[in-house]
C-alpha atoms as a PDB file:
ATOM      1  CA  UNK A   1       0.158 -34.315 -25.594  1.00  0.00           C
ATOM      2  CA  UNK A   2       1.071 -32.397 -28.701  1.00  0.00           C
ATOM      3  CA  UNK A   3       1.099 -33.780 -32.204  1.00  0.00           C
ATOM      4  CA  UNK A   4       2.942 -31.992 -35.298  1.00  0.00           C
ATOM      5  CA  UNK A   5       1.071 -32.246 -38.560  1.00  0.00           C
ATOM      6  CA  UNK A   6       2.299 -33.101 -41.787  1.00  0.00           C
ATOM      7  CA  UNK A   7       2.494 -29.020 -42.483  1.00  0.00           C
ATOM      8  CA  UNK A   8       4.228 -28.394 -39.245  1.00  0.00           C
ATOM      9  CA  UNK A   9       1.333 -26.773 -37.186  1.00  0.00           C
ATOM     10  CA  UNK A  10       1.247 -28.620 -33.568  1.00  0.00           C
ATOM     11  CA  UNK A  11      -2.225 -29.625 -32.202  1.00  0.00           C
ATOM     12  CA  UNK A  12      -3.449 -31.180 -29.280  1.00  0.00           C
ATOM     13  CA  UNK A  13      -3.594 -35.286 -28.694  1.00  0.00           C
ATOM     14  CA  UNK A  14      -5.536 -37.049 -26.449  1.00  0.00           C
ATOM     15  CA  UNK A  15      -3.573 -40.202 -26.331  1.00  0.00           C
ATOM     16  CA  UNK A  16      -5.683 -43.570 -24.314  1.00  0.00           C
ATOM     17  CA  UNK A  17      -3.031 -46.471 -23.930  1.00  0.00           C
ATOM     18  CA  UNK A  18      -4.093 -49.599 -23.034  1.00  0.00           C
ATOM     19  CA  UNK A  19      -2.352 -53.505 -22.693  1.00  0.00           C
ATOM     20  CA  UNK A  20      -3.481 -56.942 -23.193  1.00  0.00           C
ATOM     21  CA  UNK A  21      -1.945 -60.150 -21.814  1.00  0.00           C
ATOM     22  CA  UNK A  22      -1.626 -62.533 -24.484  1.00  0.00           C
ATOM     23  CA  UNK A  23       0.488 -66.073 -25.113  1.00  0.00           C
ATOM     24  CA  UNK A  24       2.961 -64.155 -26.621  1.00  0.00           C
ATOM     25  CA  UNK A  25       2.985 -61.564 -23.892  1.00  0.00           C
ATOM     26  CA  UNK A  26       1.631 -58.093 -23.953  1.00  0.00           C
ATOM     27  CA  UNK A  27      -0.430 -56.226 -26.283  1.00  0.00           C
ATOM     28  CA  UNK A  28      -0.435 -52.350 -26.197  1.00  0.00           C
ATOM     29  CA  UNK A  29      -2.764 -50.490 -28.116  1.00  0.00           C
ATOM     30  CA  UNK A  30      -2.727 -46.749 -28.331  1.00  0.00           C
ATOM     31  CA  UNK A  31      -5.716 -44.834 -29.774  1.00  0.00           C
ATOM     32  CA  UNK A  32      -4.512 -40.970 -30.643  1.00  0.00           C
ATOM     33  CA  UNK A  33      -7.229 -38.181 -31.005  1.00  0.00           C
ATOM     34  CA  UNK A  34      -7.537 -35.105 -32.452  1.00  0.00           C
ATOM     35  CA  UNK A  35      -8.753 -33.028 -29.987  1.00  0.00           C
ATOM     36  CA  UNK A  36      -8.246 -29.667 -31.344  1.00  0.00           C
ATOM     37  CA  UNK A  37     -12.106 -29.005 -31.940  1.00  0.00           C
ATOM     38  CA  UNK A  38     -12.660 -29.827 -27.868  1.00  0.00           C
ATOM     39  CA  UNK A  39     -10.043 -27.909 -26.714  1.00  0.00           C
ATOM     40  CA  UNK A  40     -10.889 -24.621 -28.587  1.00  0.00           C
ATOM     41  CA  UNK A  41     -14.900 -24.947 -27.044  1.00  0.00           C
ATOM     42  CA  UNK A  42     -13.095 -25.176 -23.890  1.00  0.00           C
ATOM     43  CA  UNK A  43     -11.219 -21.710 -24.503  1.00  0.00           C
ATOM     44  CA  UNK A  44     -14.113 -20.521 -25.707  1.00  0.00           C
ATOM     45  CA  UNK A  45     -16.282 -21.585 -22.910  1.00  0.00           C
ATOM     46  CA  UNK A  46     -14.052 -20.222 -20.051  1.00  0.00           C
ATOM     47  CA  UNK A  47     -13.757 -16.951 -22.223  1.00  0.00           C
ATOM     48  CA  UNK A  48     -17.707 -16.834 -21.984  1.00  0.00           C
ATOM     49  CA  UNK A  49     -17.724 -17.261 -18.333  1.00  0.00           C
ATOM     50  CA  UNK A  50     -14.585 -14.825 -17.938  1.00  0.00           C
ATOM     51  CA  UNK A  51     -16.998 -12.228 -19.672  1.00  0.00           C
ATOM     52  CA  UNK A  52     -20.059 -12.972 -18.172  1.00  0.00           C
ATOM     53  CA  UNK A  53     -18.019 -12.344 -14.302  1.00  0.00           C
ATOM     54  CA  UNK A  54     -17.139  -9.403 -15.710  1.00  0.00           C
ATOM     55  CA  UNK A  55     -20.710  -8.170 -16.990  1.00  0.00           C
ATOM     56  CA  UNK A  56     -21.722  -9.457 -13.557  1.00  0.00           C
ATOM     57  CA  UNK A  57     -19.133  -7.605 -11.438  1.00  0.00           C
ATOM     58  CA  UNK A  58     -19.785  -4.284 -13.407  1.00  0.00           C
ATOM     59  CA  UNK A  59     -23.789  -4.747 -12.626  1.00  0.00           C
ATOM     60  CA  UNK A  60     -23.150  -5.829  -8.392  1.00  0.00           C
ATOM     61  CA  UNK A  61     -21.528  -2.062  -8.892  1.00  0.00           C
ATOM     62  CA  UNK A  62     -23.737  -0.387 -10.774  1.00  0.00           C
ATOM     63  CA  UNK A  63     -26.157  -1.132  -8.083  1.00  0.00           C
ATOM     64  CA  UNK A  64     -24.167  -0.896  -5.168  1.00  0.00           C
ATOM     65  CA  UNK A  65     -23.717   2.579  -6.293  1.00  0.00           C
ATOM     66  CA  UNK A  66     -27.562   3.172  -6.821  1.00  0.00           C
ATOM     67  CA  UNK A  67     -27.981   2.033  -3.256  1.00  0.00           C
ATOM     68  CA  UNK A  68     -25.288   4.112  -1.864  1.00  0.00           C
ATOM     69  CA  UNK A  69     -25.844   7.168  -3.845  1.00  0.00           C
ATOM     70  CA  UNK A  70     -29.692   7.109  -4.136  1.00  0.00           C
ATOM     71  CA  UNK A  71     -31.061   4.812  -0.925  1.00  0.00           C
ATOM     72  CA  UNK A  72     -28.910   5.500   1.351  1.00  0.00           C
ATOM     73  CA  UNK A  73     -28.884   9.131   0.584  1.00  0.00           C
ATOM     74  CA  UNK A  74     -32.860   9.391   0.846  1.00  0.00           C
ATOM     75  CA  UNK A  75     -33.325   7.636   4.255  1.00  0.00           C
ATOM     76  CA  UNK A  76     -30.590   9.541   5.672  1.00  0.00           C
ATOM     77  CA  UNK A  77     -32.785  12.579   4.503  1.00  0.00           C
ATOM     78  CA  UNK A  78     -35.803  11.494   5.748  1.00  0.00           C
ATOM     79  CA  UNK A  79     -34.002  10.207   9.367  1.00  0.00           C
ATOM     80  CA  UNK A  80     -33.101  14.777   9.312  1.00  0.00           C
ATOM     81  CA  UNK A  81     -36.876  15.300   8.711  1.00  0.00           C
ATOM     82  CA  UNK A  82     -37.850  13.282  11.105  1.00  0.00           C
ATOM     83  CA  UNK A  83     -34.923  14.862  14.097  1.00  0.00           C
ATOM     84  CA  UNK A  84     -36.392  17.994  12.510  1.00  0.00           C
ATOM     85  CA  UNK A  85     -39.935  17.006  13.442  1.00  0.00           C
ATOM     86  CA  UNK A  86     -39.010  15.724  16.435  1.00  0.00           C
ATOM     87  CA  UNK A  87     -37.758  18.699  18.017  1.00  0.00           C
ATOM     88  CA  UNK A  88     -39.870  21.390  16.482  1.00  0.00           C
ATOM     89  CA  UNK A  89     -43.244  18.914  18.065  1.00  0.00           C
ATOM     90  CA  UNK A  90     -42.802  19.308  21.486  1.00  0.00           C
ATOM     91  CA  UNK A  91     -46.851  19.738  21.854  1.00  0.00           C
ATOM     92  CA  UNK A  92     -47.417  15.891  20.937  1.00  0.00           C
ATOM     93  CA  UNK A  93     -46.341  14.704  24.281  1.00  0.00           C
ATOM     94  CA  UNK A  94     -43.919  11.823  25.259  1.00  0.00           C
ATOM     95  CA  UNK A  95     -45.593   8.955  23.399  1.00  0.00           C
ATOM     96  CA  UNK A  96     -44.840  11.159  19.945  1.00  0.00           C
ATOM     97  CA  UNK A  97     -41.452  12.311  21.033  1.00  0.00           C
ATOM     98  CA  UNK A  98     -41.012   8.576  21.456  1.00  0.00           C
ATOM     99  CA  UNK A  99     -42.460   7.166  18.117  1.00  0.00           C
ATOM    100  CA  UNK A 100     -39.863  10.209  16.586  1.00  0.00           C
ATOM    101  CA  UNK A 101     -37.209   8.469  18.336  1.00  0.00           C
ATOM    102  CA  UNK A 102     -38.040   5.078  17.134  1.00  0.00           C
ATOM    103  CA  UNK A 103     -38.715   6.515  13.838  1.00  0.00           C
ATOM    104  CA  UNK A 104     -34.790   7.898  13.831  1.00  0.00           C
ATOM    105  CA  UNK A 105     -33.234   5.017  14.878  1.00  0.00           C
ATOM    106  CA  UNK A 106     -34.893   2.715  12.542  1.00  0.00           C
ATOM    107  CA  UNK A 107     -33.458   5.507   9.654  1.00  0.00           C
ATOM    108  CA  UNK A 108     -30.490   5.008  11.104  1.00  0.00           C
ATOM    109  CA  UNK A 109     -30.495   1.116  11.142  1.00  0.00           C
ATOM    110  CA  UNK A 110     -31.743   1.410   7.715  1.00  0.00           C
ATOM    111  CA  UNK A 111     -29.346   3.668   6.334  1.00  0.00           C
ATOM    112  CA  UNK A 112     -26.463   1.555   7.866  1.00  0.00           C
ATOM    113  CA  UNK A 113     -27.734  -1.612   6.603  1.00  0.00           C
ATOM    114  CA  UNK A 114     -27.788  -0.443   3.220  1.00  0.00           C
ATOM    115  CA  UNK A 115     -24.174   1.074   2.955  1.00  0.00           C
ATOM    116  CA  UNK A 116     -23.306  -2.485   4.162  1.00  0.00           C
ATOM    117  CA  UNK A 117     -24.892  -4.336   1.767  1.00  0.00           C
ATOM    118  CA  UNK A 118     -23.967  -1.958  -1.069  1.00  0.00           C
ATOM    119  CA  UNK A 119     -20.411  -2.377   0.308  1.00  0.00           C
ATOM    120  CA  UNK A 120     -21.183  -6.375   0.116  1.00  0.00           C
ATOM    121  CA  UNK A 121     -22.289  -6.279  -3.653  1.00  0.00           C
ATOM    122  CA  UNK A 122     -18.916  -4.228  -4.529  1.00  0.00           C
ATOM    123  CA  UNK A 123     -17.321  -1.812  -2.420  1.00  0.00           C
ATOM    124  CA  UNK A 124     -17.130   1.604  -4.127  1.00  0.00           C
ATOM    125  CA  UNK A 125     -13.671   2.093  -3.215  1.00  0.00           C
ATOM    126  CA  UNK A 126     -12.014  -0.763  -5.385  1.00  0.00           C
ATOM    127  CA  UNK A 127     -13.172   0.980  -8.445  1.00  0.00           C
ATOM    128  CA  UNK A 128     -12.462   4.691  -7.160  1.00  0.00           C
ATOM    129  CA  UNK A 129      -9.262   4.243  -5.133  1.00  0.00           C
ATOM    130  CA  UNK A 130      -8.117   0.696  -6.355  1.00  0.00           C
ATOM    131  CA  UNK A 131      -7.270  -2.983  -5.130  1.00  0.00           C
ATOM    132  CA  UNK A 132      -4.469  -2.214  -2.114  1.00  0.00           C
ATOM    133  CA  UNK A 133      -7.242   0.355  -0.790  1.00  0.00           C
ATOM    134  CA  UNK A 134     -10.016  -1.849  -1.347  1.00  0.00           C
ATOM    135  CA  UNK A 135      -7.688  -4.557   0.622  1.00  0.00           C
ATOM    136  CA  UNK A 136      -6.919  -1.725   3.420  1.00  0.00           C
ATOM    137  CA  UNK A 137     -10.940  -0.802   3.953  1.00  0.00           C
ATOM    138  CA  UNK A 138     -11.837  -5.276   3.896  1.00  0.00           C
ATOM    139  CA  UNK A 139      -9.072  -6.136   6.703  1.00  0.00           C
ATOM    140  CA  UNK A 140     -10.756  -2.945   8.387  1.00  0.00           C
ATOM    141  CA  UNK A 141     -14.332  -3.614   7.930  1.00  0.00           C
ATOM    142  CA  UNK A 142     -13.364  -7.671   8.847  1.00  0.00           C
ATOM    143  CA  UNK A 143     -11.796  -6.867  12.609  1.00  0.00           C
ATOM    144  CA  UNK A 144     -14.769  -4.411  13.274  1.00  0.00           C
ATOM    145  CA  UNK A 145     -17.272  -6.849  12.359  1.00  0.00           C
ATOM    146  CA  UNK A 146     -15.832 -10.134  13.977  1.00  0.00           C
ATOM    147  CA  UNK A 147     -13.796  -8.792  16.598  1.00  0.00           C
ATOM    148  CA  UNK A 148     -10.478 -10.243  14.839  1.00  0.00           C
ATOM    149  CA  UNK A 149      -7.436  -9.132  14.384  1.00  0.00           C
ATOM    150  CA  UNK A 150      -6.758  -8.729  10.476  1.00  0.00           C
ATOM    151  CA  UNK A 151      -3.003  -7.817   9.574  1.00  0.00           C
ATOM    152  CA  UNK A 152      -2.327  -6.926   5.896  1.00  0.00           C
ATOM    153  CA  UNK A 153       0.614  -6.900   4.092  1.00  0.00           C
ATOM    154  CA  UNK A 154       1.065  -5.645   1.090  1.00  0.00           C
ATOM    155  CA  UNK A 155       3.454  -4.578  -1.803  1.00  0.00           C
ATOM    156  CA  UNK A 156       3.386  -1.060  -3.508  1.00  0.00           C
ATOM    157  CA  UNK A 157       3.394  -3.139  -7.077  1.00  0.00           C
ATOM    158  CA  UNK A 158       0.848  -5.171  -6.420  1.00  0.00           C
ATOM    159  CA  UNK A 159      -1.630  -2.678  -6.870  1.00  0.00           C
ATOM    160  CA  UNK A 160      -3.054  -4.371 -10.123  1.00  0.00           C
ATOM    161  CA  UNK A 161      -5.493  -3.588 -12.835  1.00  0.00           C
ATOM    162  CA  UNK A 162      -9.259  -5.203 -13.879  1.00  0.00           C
ATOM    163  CA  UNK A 163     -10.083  -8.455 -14.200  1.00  0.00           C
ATOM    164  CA  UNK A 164      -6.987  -8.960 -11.547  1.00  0.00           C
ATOM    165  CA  UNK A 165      -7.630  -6.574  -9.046  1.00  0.00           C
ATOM    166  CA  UNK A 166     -11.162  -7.770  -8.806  1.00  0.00           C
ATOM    167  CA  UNK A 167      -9.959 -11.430  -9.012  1.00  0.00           C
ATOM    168  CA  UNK A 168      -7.505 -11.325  -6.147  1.00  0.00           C
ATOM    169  CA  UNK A 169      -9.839  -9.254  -4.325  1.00  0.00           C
ATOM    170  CA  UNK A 170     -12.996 -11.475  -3.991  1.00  0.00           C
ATOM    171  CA  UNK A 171     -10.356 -14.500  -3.001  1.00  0.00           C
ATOM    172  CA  UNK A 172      -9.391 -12.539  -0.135  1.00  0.00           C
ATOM    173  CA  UNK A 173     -12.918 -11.701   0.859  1.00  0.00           C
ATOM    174  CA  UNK A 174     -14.030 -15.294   0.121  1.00  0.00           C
ATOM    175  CA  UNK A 175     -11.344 -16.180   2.959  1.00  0.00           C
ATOM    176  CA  UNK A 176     -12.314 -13.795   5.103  1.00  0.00           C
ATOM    177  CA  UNK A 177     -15.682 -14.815   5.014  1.00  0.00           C
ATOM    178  CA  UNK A 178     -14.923 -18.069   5.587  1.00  0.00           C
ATOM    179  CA  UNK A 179     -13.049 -18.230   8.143  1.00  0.00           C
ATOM    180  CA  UNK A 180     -15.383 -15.865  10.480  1.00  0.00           C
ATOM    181  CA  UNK A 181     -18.227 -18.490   9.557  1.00  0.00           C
ATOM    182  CA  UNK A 182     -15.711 -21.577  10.624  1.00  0.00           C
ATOM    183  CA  UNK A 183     -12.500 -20.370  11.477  1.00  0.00           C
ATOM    184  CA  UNK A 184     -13.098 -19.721  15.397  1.00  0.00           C
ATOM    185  CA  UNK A 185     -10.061 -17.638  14.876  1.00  0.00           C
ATOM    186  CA  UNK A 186      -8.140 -14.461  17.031  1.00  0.00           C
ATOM    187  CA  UNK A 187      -6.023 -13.364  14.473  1.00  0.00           C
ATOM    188  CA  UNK A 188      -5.835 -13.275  10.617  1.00  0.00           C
ATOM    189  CA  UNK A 189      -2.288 -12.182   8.492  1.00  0.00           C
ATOM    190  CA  UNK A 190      -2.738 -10.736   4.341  1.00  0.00           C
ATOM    191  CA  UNK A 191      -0.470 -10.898   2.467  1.00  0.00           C
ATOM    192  CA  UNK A 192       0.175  -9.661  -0.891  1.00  0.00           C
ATOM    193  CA  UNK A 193       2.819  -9.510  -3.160  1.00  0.00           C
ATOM    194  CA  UNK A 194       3.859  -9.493  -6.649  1.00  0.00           C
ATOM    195  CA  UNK A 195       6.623 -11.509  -8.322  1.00  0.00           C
ATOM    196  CA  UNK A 196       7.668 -14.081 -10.715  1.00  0.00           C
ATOM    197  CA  UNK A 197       4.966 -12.688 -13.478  1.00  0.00           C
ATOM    198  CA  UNK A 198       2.170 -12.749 -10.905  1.00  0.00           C
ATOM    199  CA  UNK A 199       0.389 -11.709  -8.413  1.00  0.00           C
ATOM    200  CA  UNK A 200      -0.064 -13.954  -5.001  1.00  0.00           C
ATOM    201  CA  UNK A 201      -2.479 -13.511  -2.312  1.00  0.00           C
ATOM    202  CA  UNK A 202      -1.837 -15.449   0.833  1.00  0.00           C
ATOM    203  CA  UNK A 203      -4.386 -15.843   3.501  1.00  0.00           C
ATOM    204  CA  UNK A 204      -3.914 -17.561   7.024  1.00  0.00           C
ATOM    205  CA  UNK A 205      -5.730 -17.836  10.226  1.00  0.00           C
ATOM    206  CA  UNK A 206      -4.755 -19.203  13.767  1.00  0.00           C
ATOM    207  CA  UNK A 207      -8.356 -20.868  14.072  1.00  0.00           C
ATOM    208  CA  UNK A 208      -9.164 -24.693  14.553  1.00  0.00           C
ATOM    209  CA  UNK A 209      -8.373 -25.995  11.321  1.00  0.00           C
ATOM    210  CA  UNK A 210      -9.961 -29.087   9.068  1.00  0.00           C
ATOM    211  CA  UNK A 211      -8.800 -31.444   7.847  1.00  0.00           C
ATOM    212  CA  UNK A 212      -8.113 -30.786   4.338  1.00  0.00           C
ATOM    213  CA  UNK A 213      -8.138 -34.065   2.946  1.00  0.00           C
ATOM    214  CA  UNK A 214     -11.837 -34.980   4.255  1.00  0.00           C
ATOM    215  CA  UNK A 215     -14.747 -34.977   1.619  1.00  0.00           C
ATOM    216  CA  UNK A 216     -16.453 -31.477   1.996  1.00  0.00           C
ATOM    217  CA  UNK A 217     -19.807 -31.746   3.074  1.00  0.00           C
ATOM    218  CA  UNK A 218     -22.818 -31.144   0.843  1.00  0.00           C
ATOM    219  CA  UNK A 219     -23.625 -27.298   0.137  1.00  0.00           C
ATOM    220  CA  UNK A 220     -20.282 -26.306   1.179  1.00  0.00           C
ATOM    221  CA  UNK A 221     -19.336 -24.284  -1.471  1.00  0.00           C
ATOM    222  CA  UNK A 222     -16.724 -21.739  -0.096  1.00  0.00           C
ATOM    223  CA  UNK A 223     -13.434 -23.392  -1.357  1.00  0.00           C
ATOM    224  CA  UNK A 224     -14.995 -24.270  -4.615  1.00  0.00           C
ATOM    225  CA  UNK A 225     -15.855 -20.821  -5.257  1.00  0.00           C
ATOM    226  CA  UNK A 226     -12.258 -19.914  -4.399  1.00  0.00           C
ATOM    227  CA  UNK A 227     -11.030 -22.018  -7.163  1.00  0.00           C
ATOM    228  CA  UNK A 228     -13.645 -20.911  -9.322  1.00  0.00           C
ATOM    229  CA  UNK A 229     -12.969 -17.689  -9.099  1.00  0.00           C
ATOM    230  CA  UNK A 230      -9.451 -18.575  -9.862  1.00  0.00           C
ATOM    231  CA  UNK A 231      -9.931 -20.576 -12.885  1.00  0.00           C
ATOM    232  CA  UNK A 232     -11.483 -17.647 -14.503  1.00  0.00           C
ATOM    233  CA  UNK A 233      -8.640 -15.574 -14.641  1.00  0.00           C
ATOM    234  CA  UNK A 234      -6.254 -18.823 -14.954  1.00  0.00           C
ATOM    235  CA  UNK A 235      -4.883 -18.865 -11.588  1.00  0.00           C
ATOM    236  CA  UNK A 236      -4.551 -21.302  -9.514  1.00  0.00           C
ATOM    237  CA  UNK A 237      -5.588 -21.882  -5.264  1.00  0.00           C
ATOM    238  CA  UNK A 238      -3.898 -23.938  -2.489  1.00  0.00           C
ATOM    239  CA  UNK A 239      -5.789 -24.351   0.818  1.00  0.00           C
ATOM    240  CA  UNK A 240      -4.085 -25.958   3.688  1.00  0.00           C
ATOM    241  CA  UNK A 241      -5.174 -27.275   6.654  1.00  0.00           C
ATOM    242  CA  UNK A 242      -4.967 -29.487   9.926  1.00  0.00           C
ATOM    243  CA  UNK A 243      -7.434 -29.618  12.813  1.00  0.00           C
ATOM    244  CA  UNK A 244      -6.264 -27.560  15.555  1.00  0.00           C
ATOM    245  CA  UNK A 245      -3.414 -25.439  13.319  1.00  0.00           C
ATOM    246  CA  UNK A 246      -5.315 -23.584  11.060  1.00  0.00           C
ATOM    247  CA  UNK A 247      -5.668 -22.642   7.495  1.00  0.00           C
ATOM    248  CA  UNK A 248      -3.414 -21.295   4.593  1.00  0.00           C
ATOM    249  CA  UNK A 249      -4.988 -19.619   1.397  1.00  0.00           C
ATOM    250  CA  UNK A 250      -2.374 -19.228  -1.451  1.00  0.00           C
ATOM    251  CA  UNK A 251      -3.938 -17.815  -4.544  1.00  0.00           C
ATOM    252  CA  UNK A 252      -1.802 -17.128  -7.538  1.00  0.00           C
ATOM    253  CA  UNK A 253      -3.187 -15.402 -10.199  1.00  0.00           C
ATOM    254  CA  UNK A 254      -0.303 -14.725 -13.451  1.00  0.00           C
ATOM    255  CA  UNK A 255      -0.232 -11.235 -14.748  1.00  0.00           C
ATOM    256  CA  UNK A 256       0.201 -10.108 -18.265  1.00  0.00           C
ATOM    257  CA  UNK A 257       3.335  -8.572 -19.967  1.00  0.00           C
ATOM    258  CA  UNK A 258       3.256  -5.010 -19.749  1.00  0.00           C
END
């Protein structure tokens, strides 16, 4: 609760109530505390982590972009050496022509492999095209990976700036992620919108459900991340669920006054 000092500032209470049953009936005591000092380490902790996910999310890019630009771009010049190779050798017989084959498809598995897991870190395109693109390019990326149909909706205005866009964005690919790990689903709908002062992401899947109210089992850290992730730019997460009806991800994260 809030308490007014004798100067007129307002601070924060912690107020602990408690009763006694005596002869002459009940005893209430109430114990008030100043907790202005605990509440100010609290902003200041969450502030911390706030800054550290952001020093964080700027070095998954950095090196996402090192592996796209650098890595990837130096196997997929050495996979051209070795087509090169390959058909200017025809004296080495099958066996080499078939060792330069191997050689080019491993390149190629290679060169894939690390796009993807640049693309993992942080996808290039939220930072050069923005969040509704970045959106666009995970729905894609989801129904060619999983085979599952990924719908988005989304609002011309809600293309939002940093800490948001990355914010909203990892909640979505948190879902997605979850739900082709548990889901068991066929189709997926994104939606994303922007009113009332913030922004809302809403994810839901057709797939078999849990039941929501159960205690998650140890290690399970996917909806805990979710609200994590939430916390740190003071939104807030609702997952629902049934066995058998699916799951509902509503994400709200409030948006500064422009």
């Amino acid at each position: 609760i809030a308490g007014v000092r004798r100067s007129g500032e307002e601070f924060p209470i912690e107020a602990s109530i408690s009763q006694l049953e005596t002869e002459d009936g009940k005893l209430y005591t109430v114990i008030l505390r100043d907790v202005t000092e605990r509440m100010r380490a609290q902003e200041d902790l969450a502030a911390f982590a706030t800054q550290a996910n952001n020093i964080r999310e700027q070095e998954k890019g950095r090196v996402a972009r090192e592996l796209h630009d650098d890595l990837a771009q130096a196997l997929s010049a050495a996979k051209i050496d070795a087509a090169w190779l390959k058909d200017n050798h025809p004296a080495g017989g099958a066996a080499v022509q078939a060792k330069f084959g191997d050689m080019i498809r491993m390149l190629d598995g290679a060169v894939t492999s690390t796009r993807r897991i640049a693309a993992d870190l942080r996808p290039l395109i939220l930072d050069d095209l923005g969040f509704l693109a970045a959106l666009e390019w995970l729905a894609r990326s989801f129904e060619q990976r999983h085979g599952v149909q990924c719908v988005l909706e989304a609002d011309a205005g809600a293309d939002v700036p940093e800490p948001f866009a990355t914010a909203a964005f990892r909640m979505a690919q948190e879902s997605l992620s979850n739900i082709a790990k548990h889901a068991r689903a066929t189709h997926v709908h994104v939606t994303v919108s922007r009113s009332g002062g913030a922004l809302h992401v809403r994810v839901v899947d057709d797939g078999v459900g849990f039941d929501s109210a159960a205690p998650r089992k140890a290690g399970s850290l996917g909806l805990a991340g979710l609200r994590e992730r939430a916390r740190l730019v003071k939104g807030t997460v609702v997952v629902t669920s049934a066995p058998g009806e699916g799951t509902t991800m509503d994400a709200s994260i409030p948006l500064p006054r422009l």
